[in-house]
C-alpha atoms as a PDB file:
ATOM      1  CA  UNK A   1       0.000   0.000   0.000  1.00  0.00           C
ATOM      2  CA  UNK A   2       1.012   3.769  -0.565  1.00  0.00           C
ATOM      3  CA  UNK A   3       1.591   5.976   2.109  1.00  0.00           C
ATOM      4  CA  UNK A   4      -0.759   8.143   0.014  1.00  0.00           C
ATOM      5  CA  UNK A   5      -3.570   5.471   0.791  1.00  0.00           C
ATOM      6  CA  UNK A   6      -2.636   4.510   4.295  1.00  0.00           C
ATOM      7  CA  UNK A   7      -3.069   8.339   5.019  1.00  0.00           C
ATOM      8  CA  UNK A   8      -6.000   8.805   3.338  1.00  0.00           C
ATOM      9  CA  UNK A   9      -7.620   5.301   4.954  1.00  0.00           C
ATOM     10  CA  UNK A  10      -6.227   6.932   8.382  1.00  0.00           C
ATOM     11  CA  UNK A  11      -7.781  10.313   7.653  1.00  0.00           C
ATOM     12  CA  UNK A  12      -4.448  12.418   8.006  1.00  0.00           C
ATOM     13  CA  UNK A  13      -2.898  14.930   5.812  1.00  0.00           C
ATOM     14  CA  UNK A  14       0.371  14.755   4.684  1.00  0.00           C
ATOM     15  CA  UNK A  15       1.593  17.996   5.580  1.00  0.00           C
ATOM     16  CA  UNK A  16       0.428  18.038   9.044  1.00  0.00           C
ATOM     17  CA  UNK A  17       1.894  14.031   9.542  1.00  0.00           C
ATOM     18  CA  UNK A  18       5.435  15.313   8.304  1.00  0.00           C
ATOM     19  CA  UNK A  19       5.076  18.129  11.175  1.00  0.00           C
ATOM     20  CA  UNK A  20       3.828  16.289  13.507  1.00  0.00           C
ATOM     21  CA  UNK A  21       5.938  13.277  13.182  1.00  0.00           C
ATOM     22  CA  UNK A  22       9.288  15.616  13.144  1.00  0.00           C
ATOM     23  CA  UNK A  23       8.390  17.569  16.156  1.00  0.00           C
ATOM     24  CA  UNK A  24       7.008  15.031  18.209  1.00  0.00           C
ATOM     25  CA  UNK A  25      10.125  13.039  18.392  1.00  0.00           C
ATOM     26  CA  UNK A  26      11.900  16.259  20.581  1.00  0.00           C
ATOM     27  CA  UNK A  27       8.704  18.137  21.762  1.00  0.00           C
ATOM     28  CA  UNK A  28       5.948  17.243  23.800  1.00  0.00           C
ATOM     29  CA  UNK A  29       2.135  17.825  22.849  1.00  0.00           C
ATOM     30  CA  UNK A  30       2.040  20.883  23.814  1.00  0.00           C
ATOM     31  CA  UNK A  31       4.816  21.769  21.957  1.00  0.00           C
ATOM     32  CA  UNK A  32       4.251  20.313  19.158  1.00  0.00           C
ATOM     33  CA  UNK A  33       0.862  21.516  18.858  1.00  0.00           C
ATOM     34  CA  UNK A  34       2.133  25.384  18.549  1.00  0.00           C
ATOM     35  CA  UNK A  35       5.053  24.108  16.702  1.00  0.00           C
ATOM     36  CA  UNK A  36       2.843  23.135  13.495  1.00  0.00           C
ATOM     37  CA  UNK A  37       0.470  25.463  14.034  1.00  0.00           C
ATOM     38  CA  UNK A  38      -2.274  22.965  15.218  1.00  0.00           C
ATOM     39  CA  UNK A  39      -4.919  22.500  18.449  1.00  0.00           C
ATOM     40  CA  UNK A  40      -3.700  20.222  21.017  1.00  0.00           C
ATOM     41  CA  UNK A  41      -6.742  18.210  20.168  1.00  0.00           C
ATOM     42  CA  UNK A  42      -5.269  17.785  16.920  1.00  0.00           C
ATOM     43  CA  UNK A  43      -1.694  16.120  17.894  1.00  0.00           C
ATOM     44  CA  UNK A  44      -4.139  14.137  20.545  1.00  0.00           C
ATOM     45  CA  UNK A  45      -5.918  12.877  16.941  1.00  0.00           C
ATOM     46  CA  UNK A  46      -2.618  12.178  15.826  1.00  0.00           C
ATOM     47  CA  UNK A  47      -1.232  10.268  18.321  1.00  0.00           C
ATOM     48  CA  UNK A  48      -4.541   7.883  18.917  1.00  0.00           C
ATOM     49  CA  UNK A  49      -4.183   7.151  14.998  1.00  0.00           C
ATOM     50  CA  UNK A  50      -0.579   6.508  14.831  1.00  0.00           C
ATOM     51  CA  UNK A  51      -1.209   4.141  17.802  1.00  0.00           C
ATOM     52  CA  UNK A  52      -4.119   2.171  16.288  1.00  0.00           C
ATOM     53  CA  UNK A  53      -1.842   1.458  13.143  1.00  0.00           C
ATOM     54  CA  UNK A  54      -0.668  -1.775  12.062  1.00  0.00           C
ATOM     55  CA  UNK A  55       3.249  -1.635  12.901  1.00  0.00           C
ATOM     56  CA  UNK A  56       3.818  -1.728   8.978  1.00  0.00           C
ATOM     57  CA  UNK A  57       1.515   0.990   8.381  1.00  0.00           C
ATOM     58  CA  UNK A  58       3.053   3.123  11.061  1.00  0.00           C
ATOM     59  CA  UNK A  59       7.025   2.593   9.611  1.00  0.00           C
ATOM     60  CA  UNK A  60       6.018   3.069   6.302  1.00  0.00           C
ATOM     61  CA  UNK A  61       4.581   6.455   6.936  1.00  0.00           C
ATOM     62  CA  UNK A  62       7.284   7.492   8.606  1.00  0.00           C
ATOM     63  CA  UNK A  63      10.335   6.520   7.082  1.00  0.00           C
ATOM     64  CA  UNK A  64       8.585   7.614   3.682  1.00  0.00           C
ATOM     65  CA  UNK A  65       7.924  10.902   5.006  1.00  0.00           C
ATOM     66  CA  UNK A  66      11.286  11.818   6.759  1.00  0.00           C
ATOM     67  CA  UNK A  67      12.703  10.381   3.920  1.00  0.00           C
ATOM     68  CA  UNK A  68      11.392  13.210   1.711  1.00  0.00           C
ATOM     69  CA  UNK A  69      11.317  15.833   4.299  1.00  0.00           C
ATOM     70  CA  UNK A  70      15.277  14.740   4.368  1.00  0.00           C
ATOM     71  CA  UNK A  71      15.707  15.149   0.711  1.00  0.00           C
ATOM     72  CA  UNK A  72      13.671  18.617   0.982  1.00  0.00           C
ATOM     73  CA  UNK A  73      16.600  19.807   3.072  1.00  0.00           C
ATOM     74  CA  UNK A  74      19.388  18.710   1.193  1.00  0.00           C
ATOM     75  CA  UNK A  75      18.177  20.421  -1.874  1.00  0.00           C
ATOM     76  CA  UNK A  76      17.490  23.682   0.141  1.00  0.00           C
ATOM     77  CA  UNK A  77      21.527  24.059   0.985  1.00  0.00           C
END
């Protein structure tokens, strides 16, 4: 499956998982929340969704966005 499709199956947008999945690995909700610009309720969304994932699901979407986000960067320099 696509990480397109798992995040439209999971309801999430790809922007906001990118964010929330790079911020939420050195900030806490809180933080994170005003870090992307989103309600508390949303990271709480977030983080009950990521949790209810199949393991797969859940690496996928992760390595395959920090993957890009990582290639985003290295063109910016």
């Amino acid at each position: 499956m696509k990480v397109d499709e798992l995040l439209d199956k999971h309801n999430l947008e790809r922007e906001t998982t990118t964010r929330y999945i790079d911020a939420i690995t050195h900030m806490n909700q809180s933080e994170t929340a005003t870090e992307i610009e989103v309600s508390r309720q949303t990271i709480n969304r977030y983080k009950n969704t990521f949790a209810q994932m199949r393991p797969q699901e859940r690496s996928l979407i992760i390595a395959s966005l920090i993957q890009e986000k990582l290639l985003e960067q290295g063109l910016e320099k």
